[in-house]
N, C-alpha and C. Protein backbone atom coordinates (compact mmCIF):
# COMPACT_ATOMS: atom_id res chain seq x y z
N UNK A 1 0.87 -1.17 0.00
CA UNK A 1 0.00 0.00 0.00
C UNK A 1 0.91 1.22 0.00
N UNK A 2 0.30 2.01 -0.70
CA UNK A 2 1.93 3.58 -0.71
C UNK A 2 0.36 4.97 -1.04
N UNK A 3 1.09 5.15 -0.33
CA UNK A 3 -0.24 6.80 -0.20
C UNK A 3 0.75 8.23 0.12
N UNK A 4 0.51 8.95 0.10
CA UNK A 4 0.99 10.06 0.09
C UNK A 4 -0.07 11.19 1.57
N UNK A 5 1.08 11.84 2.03
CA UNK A 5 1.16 12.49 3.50
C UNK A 5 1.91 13.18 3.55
N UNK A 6 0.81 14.41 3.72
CA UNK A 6 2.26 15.94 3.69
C UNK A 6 3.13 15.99 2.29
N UNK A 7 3.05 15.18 1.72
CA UNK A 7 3.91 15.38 0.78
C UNK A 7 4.91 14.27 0.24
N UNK A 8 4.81 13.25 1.06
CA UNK A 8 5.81 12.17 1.23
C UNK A 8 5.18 11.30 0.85
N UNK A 9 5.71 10.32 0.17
CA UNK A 9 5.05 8.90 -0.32
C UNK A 9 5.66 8.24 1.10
N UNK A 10 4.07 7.03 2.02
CA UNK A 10 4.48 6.27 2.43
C UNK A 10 4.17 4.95 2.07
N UNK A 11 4.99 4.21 2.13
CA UNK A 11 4.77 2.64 2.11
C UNK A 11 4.59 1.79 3.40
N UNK A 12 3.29 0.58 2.70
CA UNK A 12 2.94 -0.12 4.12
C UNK A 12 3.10 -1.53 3.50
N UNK A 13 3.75 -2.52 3.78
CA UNK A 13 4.07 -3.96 3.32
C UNK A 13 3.36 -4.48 4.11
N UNK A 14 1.97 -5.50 4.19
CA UNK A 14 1.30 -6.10 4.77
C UNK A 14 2.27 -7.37 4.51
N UNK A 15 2.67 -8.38 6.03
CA UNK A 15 3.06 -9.65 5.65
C UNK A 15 2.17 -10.55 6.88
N UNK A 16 2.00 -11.53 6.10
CA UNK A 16 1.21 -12.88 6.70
C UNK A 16 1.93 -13.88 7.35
N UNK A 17 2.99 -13.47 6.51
CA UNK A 17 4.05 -14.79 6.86
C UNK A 17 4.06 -16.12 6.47
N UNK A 18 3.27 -16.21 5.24
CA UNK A 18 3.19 -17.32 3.91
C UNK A 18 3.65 -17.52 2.96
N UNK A 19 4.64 -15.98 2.70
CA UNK A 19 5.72 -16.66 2.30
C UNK A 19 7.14 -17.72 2.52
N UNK A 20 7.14 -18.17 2.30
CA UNK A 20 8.67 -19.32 2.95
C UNK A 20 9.72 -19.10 2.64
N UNK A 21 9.81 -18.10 1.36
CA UNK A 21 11.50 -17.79 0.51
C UNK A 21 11.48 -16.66 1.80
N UNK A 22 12.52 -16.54 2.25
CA UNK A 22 12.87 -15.47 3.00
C UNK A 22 13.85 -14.64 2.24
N UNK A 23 14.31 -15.00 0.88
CA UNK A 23 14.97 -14.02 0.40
C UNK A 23 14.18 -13.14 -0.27
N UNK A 24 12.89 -13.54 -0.80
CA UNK A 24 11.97 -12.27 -1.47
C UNK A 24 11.56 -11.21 -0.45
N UNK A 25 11.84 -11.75 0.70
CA UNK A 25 10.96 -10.41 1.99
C UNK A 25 12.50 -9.54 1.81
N UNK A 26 13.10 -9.93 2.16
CA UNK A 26 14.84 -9.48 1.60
C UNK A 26 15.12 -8.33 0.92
N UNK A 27 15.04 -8.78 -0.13
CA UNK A 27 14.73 -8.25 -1.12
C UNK A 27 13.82 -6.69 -1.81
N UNK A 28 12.46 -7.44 -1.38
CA UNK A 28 11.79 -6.63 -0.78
C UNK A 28 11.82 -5.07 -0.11
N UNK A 29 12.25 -5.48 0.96
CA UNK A 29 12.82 -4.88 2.23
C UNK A 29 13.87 -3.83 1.40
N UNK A 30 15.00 -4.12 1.03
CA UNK A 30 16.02 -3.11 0.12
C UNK A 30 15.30 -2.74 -1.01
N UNK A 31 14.14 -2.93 -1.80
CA UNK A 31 13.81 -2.12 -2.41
C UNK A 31 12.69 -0.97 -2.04
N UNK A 32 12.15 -1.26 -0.75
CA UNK A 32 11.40 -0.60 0.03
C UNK A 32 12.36 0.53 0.58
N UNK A 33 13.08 0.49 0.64
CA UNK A 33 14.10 1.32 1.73
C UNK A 33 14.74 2.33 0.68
N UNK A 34 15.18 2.02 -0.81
CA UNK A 34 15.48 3.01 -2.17
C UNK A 34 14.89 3.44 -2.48
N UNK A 35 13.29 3.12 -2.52
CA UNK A 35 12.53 4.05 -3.08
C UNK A 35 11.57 4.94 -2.22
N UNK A 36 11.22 4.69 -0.88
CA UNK A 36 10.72 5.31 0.06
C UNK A 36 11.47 5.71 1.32
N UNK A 37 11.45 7.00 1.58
CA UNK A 37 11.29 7.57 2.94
C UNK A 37 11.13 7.06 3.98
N UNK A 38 9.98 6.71 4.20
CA UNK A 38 9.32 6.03 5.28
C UNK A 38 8.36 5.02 4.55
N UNK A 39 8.59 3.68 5.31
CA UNK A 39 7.99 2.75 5.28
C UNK A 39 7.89 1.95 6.45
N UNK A 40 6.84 1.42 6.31
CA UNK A 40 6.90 -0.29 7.44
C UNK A 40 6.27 -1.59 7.11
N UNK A 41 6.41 -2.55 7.79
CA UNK A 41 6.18 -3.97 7.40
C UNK A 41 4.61 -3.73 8.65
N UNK A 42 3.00 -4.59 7.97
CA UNK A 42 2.17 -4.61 9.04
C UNK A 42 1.78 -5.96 9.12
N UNK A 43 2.33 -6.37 10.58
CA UNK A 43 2.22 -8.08 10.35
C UNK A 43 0.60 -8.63 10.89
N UNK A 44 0.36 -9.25 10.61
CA UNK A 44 -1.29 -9.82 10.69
C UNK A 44 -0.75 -10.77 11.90
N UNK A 45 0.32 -11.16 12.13
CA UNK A 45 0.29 -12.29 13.51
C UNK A 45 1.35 -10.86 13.90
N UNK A 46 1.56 -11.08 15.88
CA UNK A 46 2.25 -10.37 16.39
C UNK A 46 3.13 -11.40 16.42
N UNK A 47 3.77 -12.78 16.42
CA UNK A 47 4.66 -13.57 16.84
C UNK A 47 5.49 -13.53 15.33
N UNK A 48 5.16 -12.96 14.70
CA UNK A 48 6.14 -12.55 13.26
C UNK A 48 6.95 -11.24 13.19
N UNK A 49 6.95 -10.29 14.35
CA UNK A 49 7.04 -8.92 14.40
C UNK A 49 8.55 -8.80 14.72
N UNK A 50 8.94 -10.03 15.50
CA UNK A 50 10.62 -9.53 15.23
C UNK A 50 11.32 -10.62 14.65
N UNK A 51 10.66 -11.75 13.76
CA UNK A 51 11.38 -11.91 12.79
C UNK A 51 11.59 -10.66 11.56
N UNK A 52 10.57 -9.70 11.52
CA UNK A 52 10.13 -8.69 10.50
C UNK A 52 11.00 -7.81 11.09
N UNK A 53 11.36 -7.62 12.10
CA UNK A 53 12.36 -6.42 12.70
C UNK A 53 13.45 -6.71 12.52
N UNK A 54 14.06 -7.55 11.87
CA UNK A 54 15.29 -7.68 11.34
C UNK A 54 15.86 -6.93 10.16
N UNK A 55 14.92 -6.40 8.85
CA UNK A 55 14.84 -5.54 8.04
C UNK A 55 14.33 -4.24 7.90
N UNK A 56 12.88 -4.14 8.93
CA UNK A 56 12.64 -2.54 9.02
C UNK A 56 11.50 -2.46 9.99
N UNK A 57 10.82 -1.21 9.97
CA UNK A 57 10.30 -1.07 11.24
C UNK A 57 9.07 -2.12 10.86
N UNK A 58 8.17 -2.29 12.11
CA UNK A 58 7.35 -3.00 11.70
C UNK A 58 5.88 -2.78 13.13
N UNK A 59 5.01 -2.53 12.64
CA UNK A 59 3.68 -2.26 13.04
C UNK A 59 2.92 -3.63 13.31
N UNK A 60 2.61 -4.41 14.59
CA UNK A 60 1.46 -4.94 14.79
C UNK A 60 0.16 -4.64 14.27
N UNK A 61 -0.39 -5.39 13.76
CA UNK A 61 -2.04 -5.02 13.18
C UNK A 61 -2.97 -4.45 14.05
N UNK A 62 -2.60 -5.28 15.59
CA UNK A 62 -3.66 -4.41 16.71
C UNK A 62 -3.30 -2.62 16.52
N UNK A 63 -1.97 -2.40 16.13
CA UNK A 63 -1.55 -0.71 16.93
C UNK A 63 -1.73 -0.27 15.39
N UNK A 64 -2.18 -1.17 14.43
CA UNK A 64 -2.29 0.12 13.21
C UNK A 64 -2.87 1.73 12.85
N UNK A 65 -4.08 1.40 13.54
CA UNK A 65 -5.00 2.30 13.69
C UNK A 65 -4.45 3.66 14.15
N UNK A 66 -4.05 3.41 15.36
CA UNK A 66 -2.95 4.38 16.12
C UNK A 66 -1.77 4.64 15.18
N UNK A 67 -0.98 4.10 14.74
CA UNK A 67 -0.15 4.33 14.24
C UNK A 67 0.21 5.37 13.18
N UNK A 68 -1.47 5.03 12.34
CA UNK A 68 -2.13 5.71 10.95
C UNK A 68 -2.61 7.39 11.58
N UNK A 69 -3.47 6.98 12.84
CA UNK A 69 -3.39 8.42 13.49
C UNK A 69 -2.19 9.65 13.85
N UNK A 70 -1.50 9.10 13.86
CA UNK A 70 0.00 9.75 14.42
C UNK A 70 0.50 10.15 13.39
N UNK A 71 0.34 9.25 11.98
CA UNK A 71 1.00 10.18 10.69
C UNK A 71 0.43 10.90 10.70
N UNK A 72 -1.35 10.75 10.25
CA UNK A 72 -2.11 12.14 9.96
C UNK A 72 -1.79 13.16 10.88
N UNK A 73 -1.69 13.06 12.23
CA UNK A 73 -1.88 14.46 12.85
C UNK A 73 -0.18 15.25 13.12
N UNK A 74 0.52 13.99 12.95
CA UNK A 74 1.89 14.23 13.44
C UNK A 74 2.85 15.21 12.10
């Protein structure tokens, strides 16, 4: 998902954790990071959140909401 805020393109990588290649999240991940500013990974399980913190920030699905609030107003 990539939307624009203030002026900035952000990116949001929803992962499930169904993928199994761990080099495409990889991957991924470094091309997320060249072409955006700010981005994060939003994991649908919380017990995936720091395998996902190994490449970039990463948002629990419960704290999205909040999270989404804090760009807008922040």
């Amino acid at each position: 998902i990539v939307f624009t805020l203030h002026g900035k393109d952000i990116a949001i990588e929803v992962e499930t954790g169904k993928i199994k290649d761990w080099s495409i999240t990889k991957e991924k991940a470094a091309r997320l990071n060249k072409e955006y500013a700010q981005w994060f990974f939003v994991v649908t399980n919380r017990n995936l959140a720091q395998k996902y913190r190994k490449l970039g920030k990463v948002i629990e699905m419960r704290y999205l909401k909040n999270t989404l609030s804090k760009l807008v107003t922040g």
